[in-house]
C-alpha atoms as a PDB file:
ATOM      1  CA  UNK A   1       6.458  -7.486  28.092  1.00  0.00           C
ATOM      2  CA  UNK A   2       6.728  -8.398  24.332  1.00  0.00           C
ATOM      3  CA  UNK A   3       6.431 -12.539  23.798  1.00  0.00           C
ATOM      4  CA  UNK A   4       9.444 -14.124  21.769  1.00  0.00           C
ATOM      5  CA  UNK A   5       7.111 -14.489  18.446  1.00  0.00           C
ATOM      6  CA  UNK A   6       6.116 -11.246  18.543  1.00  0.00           C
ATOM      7  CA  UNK A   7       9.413  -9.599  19.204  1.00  0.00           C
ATOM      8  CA  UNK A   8      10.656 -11.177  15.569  1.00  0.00           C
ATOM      9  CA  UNK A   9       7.090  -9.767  14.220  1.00  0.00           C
ATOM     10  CA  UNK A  10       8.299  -5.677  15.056  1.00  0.00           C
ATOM     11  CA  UNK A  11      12.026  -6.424  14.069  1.00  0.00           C
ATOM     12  CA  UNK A  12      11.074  -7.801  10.693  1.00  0.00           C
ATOM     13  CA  UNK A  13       8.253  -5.617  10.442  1.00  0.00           C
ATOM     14  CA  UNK A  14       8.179  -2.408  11.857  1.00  0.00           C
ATOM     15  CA  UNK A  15       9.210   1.201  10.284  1.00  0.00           C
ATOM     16  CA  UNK A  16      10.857   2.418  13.480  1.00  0.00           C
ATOM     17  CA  UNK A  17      14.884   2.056  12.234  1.00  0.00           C
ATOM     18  CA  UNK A  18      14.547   1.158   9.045  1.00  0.00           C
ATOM     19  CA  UNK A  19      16.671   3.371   7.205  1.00  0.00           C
ATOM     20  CA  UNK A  20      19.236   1.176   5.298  1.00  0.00           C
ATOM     21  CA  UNK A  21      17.085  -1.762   5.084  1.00  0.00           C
ATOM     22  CA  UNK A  22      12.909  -2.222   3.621  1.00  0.00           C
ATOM     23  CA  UNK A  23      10.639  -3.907   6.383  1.00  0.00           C
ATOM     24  CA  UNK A  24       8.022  -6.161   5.483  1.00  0.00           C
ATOM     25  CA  UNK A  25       5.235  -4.976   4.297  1.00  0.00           C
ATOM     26  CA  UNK A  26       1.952  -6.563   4.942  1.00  0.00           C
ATOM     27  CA  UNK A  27       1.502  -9.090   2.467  1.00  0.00           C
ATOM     28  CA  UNK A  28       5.112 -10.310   2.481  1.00  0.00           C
ATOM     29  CA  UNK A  29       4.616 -11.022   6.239  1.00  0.00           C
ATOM     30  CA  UNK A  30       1.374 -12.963   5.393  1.00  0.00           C
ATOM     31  CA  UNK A  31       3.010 -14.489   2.533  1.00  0.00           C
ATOM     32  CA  UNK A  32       6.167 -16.306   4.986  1.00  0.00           C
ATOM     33  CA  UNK A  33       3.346 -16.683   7.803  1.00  0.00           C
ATOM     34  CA  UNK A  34       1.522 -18.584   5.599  1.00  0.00           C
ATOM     35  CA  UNK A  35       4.680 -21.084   4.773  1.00  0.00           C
ATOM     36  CA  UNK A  36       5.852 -21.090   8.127  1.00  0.00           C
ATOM     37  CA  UNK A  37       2.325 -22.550   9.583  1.00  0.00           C
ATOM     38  CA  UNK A  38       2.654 -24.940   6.897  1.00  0.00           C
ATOM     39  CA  UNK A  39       6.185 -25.856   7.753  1.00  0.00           C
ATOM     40  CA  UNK A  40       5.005 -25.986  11.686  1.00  0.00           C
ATOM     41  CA  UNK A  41       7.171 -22.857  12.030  1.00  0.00           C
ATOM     42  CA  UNK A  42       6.872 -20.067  14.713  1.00  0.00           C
ATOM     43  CA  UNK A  43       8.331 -16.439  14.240  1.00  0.00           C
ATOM     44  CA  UNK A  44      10.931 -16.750  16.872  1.00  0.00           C
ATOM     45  CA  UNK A  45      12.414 -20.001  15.093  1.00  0.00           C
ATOM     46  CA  UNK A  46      13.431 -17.745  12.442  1.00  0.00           C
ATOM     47  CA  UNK A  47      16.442 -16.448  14.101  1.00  0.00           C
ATOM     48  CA  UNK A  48      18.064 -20.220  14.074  1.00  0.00           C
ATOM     49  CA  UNK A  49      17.167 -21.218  10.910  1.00  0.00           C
ATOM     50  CA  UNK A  50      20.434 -21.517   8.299  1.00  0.00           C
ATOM     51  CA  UNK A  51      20.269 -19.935   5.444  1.00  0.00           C
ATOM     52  CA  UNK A  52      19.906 -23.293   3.275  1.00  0.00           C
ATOM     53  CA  UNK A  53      16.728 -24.074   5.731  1.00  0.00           C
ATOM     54  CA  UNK A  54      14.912 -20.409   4.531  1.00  0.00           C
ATOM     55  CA  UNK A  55      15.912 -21.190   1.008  1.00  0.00           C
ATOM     56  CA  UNK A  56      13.932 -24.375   1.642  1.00  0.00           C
ATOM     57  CA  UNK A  57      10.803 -23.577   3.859  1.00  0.00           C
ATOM     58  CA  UNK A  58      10.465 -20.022   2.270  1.00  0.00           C
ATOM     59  CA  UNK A  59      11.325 -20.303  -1.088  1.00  0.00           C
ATOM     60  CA  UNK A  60      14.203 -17.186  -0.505  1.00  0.00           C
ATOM     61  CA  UNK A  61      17.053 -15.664  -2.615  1.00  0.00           C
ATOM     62  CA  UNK A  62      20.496 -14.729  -1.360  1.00  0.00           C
ATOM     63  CA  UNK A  63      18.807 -11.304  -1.196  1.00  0.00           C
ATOM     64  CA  UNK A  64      16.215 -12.015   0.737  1.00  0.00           C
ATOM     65  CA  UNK A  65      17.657 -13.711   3.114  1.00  0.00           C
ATOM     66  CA  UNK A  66      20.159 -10.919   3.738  1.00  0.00           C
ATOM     67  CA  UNK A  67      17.250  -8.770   4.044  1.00  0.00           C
ATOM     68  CA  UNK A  68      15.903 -10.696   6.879  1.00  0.00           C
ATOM     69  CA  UNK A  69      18.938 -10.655   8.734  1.00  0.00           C
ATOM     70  CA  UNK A  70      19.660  -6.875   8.411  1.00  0.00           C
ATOM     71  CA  UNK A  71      15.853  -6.261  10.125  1.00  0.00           C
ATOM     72  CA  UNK A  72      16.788  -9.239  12.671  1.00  0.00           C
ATOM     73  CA  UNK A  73      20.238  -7.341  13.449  1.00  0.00           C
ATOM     74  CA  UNK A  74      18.085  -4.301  14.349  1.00  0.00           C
ATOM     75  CA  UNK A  75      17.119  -5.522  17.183  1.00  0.00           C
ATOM     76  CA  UNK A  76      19.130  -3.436  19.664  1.00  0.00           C
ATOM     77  CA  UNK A  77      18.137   0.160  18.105  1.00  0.00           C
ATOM     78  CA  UNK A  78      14.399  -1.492  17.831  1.00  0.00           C
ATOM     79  CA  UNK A  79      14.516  -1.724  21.743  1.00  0.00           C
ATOM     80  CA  UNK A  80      15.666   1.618  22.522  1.00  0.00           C
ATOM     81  CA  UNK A  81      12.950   3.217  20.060  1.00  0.00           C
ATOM     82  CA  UNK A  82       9.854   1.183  21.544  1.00  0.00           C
ATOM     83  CA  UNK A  83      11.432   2.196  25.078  1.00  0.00           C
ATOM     84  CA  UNK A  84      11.244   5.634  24.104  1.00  0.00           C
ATOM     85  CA  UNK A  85       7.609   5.241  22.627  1.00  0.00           C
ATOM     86  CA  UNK A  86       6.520   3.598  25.934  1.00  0.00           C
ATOM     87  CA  UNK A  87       7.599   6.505  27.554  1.00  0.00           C
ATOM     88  CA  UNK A  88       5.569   8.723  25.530  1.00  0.00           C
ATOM     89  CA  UNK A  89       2.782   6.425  25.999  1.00  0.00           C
ATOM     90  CA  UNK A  90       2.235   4.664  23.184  1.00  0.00           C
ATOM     91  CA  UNK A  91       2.858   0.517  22.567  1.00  0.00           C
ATOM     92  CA  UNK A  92       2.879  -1.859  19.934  1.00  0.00           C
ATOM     93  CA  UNK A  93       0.458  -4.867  19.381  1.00  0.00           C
ATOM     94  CA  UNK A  94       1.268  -7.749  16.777  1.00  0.00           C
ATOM     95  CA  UNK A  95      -0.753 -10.539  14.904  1.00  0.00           C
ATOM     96  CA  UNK A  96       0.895 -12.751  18.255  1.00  0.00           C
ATOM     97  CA  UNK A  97      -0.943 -11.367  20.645  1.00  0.00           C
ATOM     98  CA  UNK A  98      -3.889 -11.994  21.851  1.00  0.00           C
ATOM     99  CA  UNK A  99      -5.123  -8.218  22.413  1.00  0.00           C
ATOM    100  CA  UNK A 100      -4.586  -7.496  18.662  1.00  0.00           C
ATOM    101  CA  UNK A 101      -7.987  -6.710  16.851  1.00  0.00           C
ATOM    102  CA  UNK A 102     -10.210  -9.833  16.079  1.00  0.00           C
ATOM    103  CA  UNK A 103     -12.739  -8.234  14.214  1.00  0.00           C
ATOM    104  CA  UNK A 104     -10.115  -7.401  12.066  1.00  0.00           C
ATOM    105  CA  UNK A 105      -8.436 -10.750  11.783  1.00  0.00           C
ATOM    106  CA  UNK A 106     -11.793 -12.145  11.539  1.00  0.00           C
ATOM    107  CA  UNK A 107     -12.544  -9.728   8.743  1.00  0.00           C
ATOM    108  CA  UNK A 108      -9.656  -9.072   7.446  1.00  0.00           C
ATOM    109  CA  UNK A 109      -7.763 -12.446   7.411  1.00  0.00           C
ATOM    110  CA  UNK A 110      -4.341 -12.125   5.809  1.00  0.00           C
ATOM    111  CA  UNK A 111      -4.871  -8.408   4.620  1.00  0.00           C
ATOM    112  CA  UNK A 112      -4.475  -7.619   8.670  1.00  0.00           C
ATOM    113  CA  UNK A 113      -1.523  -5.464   8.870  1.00  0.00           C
ATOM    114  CA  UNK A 114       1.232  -7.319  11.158  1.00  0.00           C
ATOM    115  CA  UNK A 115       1.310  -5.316  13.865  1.00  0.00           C
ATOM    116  CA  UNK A 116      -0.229  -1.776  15.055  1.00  0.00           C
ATOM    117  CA  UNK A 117       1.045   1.357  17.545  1.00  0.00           C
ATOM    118  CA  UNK A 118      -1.691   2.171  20.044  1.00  0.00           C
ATOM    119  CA  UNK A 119      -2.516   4.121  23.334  1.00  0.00           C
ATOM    120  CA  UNK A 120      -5.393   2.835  25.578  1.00  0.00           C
ATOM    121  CA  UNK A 121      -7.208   0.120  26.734  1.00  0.00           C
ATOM    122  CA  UNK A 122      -7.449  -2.199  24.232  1.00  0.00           C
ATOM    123  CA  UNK A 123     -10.592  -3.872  25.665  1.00  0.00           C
ATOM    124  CA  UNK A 124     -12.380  -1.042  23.789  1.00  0.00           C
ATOM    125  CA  UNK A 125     -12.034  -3.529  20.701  1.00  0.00           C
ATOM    126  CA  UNK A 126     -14.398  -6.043  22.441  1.00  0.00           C
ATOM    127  CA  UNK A 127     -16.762  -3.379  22.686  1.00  0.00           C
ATOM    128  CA  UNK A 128     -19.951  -2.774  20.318  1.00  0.00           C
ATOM    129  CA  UNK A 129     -18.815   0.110  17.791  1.00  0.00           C
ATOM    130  CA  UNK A 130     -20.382   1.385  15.184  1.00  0.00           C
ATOM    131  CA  UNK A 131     -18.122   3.236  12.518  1.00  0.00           C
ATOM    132  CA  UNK A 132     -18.291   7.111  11.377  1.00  0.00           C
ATOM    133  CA  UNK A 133     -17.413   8.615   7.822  1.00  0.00           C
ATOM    134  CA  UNK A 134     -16.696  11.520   5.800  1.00  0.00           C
ATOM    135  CA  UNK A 135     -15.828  14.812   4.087  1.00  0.00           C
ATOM    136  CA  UNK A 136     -13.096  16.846   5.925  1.00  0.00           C
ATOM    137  CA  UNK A 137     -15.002  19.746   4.342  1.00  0.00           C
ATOM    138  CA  UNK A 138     -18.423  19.861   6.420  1.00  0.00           C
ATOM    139  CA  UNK A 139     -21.222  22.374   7.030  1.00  0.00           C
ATOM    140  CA  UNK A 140     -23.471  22.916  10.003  1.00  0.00           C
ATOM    141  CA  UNK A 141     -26.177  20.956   8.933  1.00  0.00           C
ATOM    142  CA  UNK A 142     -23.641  17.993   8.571  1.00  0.00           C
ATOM    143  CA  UNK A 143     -22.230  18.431  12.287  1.00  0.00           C
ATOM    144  CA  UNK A 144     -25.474  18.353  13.206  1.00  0.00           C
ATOM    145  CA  UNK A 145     -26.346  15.455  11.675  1.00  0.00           C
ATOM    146  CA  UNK A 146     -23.189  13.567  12.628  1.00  0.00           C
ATOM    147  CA  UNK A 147     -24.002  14.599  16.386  1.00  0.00           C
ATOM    148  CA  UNK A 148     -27.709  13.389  16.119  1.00  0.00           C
ATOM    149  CA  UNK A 149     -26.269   9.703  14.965  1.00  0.00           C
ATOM    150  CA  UNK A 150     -23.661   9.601  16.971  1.00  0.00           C
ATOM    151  CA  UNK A 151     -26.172  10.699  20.109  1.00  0.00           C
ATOM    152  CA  UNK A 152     -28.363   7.800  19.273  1.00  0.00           C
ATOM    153  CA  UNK A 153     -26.122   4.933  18.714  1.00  0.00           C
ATOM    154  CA  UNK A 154     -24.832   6.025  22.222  1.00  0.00           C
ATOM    155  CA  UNK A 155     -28.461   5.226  23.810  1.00  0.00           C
ATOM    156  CA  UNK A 156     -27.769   2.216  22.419  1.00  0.00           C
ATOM    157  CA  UNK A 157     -24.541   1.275  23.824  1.00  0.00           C
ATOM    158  CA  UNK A 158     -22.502   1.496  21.213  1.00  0.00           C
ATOM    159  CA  UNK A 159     -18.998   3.332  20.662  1.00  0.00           C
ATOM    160  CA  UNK A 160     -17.738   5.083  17.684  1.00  0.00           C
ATOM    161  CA  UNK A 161     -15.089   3.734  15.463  1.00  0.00           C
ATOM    162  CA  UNK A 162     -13.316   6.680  13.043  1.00  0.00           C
ATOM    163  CA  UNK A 163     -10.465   7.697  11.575  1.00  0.00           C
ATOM    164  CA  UNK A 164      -9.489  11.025  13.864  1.00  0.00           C
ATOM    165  CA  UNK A 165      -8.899  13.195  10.858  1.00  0.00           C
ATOM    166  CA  UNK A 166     -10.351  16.222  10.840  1.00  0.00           C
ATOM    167  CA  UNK A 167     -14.136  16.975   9.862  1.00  0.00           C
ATOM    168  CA  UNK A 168     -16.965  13.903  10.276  1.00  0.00           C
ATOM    169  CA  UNK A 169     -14.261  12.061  11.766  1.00  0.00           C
ATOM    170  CA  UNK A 170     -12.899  13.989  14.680  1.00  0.00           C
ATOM    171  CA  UNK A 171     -16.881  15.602  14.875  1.00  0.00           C
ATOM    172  CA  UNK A 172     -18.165  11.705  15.798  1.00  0.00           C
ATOM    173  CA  UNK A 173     -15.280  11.171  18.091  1.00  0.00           C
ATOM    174  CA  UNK A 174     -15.868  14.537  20.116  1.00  0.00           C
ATOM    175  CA  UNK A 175     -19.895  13.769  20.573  1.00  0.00           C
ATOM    176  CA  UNK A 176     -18.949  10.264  21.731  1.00  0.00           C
ATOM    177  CA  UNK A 177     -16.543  11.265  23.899  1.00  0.00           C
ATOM    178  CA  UNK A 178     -19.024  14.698  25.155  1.00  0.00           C
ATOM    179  CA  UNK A 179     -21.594  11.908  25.444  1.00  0.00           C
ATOM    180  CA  UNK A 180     -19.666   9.625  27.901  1.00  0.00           C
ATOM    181  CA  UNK A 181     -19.253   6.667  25.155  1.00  0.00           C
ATOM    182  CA  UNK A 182     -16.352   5.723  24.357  1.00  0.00           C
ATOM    183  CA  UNK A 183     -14.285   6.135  20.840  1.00  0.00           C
ATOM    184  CA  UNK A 184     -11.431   3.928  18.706  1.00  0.00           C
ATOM    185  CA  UNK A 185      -9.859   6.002  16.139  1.00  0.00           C
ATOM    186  CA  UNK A 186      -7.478   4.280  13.745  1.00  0.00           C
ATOM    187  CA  UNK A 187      -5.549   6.995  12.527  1.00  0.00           C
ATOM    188  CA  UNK A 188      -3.119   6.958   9.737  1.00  0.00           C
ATOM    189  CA  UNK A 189      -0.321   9.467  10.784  1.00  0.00           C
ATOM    190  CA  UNK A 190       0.964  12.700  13.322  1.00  0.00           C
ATOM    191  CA  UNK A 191       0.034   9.908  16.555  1.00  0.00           C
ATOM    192  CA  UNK A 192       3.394  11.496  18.132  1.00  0.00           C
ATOM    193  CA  UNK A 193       2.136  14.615  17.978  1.00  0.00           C
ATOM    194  CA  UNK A 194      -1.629  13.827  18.869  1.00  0.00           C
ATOM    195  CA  UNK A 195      -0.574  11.921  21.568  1.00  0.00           C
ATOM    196  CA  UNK A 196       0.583  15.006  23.280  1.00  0.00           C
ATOM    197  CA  UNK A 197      -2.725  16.827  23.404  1.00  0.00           C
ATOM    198  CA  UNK A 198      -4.038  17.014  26.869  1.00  0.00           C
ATOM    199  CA  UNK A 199      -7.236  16.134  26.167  1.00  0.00           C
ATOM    200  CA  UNK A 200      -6.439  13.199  24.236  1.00  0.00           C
ATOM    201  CA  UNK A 201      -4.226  12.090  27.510  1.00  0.00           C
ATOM    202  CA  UNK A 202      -7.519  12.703  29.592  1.00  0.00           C
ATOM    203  CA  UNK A 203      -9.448  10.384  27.429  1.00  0.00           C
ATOM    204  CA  UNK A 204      -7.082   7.804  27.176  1.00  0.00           C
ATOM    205  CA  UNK A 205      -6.434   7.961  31.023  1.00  0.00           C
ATOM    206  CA  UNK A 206     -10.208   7.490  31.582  1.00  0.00           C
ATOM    207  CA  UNK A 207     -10.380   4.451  29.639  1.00  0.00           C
ATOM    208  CA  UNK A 208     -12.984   6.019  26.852  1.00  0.00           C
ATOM    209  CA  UNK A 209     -10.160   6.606  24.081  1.00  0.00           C
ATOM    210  CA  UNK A 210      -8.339   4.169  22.534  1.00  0.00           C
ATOM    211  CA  UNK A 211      -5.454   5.125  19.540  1.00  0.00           C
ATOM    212  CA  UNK A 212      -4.706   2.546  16.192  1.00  0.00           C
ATOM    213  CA  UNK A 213      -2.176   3.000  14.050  1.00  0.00           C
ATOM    214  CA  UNK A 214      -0.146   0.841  11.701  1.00  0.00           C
ATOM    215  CA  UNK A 215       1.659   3.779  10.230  1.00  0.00           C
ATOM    216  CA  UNK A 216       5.084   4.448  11.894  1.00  0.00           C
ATOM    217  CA  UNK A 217       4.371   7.294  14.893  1.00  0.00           C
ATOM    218  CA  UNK A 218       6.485  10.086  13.637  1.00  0.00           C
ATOM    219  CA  UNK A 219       4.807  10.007   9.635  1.00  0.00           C
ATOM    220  CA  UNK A 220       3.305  12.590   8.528  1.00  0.00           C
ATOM    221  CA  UNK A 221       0.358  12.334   6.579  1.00  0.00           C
ATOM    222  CA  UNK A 222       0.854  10.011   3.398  1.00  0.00           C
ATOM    223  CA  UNK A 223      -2.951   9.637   1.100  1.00  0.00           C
ATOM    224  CA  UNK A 224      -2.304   6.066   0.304  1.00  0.00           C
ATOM    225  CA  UNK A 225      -1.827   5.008   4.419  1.00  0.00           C
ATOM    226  CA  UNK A 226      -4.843   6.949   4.709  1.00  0.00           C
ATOM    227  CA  UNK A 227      -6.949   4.679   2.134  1.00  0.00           C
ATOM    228  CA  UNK A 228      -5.583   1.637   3.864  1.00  0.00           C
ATOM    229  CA  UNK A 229      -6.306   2.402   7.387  1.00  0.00           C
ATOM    230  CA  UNK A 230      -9.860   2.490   5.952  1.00  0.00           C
ATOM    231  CA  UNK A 231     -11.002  -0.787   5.685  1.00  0.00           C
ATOM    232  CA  UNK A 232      -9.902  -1.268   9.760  1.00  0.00           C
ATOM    233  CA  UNK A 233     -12.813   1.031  10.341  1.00  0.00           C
ATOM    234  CA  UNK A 234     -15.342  -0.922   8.513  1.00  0.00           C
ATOM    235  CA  UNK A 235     -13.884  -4.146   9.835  1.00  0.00           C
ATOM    236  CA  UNK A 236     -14.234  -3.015  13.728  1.00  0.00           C
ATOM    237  CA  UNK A 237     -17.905  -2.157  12.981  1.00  0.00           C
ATOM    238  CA  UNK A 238     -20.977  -3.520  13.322  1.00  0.00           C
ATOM    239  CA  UNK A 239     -22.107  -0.952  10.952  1.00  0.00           C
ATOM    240  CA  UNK A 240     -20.441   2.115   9.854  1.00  0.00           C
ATOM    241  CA  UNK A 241     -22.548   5.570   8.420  1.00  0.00           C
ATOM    242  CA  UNK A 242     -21.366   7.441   5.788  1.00  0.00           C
ATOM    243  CA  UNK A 243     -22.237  11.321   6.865  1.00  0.00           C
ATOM    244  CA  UNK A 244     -20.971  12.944   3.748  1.00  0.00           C
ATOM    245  CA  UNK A 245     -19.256  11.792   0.546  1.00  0.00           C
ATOM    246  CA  UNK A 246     -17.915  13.537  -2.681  1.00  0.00           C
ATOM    247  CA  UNK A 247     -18.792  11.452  -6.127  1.00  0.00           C
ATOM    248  CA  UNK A 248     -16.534   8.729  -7.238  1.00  0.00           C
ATOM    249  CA  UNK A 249     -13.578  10.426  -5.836  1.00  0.00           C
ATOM    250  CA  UNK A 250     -11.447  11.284  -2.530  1.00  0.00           C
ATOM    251  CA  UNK A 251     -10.998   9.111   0.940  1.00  0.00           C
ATOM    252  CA  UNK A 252     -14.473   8.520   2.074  1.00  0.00           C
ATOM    253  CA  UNK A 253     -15.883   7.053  -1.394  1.00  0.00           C
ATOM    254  CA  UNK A 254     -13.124   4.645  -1.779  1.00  0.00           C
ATOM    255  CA  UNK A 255     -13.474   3.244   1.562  1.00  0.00           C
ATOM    256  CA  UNK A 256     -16.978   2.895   1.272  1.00  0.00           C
ATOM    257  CA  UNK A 257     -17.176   0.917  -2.226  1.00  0.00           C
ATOM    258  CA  UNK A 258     -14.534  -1.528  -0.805  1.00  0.00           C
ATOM    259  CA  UNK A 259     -16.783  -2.008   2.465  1.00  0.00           C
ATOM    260  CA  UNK A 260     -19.907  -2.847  -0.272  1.00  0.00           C
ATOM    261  CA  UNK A 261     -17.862  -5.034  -2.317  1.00  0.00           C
ATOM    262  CA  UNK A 262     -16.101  -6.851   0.069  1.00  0.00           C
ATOM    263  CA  UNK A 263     -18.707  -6.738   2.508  1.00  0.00           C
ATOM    264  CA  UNK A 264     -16.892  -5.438   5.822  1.00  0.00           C
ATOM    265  CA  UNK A 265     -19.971  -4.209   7.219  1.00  0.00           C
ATOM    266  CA  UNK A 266     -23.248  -2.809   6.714  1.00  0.00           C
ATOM    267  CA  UNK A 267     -22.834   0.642   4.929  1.00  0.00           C
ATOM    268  CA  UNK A 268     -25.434   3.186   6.042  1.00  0.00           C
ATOM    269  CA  UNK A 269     -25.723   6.340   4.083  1.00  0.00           C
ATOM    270  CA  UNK A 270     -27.490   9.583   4.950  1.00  0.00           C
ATOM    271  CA  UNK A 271     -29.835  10.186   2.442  1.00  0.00           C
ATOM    272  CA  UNK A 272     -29.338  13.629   0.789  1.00  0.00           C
ATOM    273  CA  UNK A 273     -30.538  14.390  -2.354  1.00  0.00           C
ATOM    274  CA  UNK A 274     -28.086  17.593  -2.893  1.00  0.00           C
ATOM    275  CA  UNK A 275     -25.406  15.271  -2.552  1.00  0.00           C
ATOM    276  CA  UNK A 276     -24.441  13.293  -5.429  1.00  0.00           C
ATOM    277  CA  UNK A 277     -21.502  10.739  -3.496  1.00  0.00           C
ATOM    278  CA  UNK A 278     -24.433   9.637  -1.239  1.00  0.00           C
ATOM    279  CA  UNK A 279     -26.825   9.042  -3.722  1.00  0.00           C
ATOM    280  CA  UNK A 280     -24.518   7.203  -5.752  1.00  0.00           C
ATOM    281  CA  UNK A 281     -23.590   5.009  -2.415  1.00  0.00           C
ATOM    282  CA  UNK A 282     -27.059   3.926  -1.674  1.00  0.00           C
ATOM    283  CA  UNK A 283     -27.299   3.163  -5.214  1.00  0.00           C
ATOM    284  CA  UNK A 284     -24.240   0.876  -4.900  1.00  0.00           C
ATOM    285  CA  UNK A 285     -25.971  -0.830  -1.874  1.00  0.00           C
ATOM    286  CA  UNK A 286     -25.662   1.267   1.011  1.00  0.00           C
ATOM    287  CA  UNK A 287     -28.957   1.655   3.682  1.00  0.00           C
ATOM    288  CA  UNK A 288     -30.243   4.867   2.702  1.00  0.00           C
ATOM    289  CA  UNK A 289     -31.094   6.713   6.775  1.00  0.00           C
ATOM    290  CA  UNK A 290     -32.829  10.000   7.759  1.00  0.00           C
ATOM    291  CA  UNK A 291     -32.203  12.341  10.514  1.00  0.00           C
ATOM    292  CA  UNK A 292     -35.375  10.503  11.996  1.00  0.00           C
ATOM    293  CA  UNK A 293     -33.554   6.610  12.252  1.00  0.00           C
ATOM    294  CA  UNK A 294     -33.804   5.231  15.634  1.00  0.00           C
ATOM    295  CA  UNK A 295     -30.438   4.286  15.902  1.00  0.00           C
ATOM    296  CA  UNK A 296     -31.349   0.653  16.573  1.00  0.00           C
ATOM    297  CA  UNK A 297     -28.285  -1.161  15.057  1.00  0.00           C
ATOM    298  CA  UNK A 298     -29.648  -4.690  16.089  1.00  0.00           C
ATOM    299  CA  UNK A 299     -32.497  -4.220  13.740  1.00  0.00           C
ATOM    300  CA  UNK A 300     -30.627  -3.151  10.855  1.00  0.00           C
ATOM    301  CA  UNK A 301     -31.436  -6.135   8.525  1.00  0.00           C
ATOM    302  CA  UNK A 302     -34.872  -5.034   8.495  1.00  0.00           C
ATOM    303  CA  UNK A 303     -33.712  -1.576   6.361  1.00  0.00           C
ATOM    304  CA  UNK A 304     -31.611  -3.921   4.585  1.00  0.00           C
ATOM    305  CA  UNK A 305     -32.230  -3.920   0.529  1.00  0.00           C
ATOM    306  CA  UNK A 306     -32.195  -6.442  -2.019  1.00  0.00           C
ATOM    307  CA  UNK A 307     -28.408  -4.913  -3.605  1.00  0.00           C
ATOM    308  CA  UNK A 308     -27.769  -8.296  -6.114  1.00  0.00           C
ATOM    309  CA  UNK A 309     -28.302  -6.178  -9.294  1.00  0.00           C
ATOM    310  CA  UNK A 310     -27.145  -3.028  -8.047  1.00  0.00           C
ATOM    311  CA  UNK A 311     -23.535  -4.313  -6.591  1.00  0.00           C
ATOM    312  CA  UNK A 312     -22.786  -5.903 -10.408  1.00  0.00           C
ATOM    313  CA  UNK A 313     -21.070  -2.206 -10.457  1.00  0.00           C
ATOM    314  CA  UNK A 314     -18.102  -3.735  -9.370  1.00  0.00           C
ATOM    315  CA  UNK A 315     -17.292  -6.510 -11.738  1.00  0.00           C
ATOM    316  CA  UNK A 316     -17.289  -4.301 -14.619  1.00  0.00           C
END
């Protein structure tokens, strides 16, 4: 059963309905969280506030304000739609609750997005995870690489963390899963239709596979949801491993330079010469690993490098 606060979090929020009226997008929810904790304001006081009192405590035009009562009015259709969701198995989480990510929050602060879909236990999130990257375009040798990490990590008790797309992602999910670990994939569209698959149902049902998304569950793929969704990787993991990544370019790069700059996580990157993205990773900062790595996360501050010089990259 939704709580009051977050209730007003999905109608002002969410994509589901939204056709005659623009939801808030992440950072306009953070910016009117951030005034209403100043103001000692809850999201389920908004509904009773006049319109002279938002013009006050949020700084809001006429059109604003007629923009938050068009999402507010939605609430009827908004039922209906997470009703018909439920049904299909898949629920919604907001910043109010206290199941929602707090790696990410903790990571993240105010760049958390306000609220997420998912299907599965969400105790997975408490769970040690480490985070899997890469190229949708893989060979043999890279599966097999994947596989080998991802088989280690698991003697170690940890999960995998990755984005479900197809390639290194949905490769590191499978040998987790094979393995009897466990797997959180944020994904960034199709969860509708993935959430149909029987053995995605299996998984879920068994408790080892939980599903993230903050994209609406009907989207289709969209490149720039993609990019966002992945920070939350980095952010759930303890460390994430980058199996294979083009230079300066596409998905996997861009994801990893954030996690360097803004320091997520530990980056680890396989070390392959005949790959110029890698190299140019572990010359950013990332841990430079070999087939032959233990898989000993706890001791990763020992492969750690000295990155000050190298990281100045970014400030250019």
């Amino acid at each position: 059963m939704m709580n009051d606060n977050a209730s007003i979090i999905v109608a002002l929020c969410s994509h589901l309905c939204a056709d005659s009226c623009r939801p808030l997008e992440p950072s306009e929810w953070t910016k009117l969280a951030d005034k209403m904790i100043a103001q000692e304001l809850r999201p389920k006081d908004i509904p009773e506030l006049s319109d002279e009192d938002m013009k006050q405590h949020f700084g809001y035009s006429e059109e604003d304000i007629d923009r938050i009562k068009r999402l507010l009015d939605r609430s009827g259709s908004l039922t209906f739609e997470l009703e018909k969701l439920s049904s299909m198995g898949i629920k919604i989480i907001t910043r109010a609750d206290k199941g929602y990510p707090k790696a990410l929050k903790a990571k993240l602060k105010g760049s958390c997005p306000p609220l997420f879909y998912f299907s599965g236990d969400l105790s997975l999130l408490e769970q040690k995870t480490v985070g899997f990257v890469g190229s949708r375009t893989v060979g043999d040798e890279d599966t097999a690489f994947a596989e080998n990490m991802v088989s280690k990590i698991n003697q170690h008790g940890f999960g995998v963390v990755s984005g479900g797309a197809k390639g290194i992602d949905s490769i590191s999910s499978a040998a987790s899963l094979a393995n009897g670990s466990f797997c959180i994939e944020y994904i960034s569209d199709s969860f509708v239709r993935k959430i149909k698959k029987k053995e995605v149902i299996t998984e879920i049902q068994n408790g080892k596979l939980l599903l993230m998304s903050m994209a609406k569950p009907d989207a289709g793929f969209n490149a720039g949801m993609a990019m966002q969704r992945n920070k939350y990787i980095y952010a759930q993991s303890e460390v994430t491993i980058v199996v294979r990544s083009d230079y300066n370019k596409g998905g996997t790069w861009g994801g990893a330079t954030e996690a360097l700059k803004k320091e997520y996580c530990p980056v680890l990157c396989r070390d392959h010469k005949k790959y110029p993205g890698n190299m140019g990773l572990i010359k950013l900062g990332a841990v430079p690993i070999v087939d032959s790595w233990d898989g000993n996360v706890d001791n990763i501050s020992e492969l750690m490098p000295d990155v000050g010089e190298q990281l100045s990259i970014f400030d250019e």
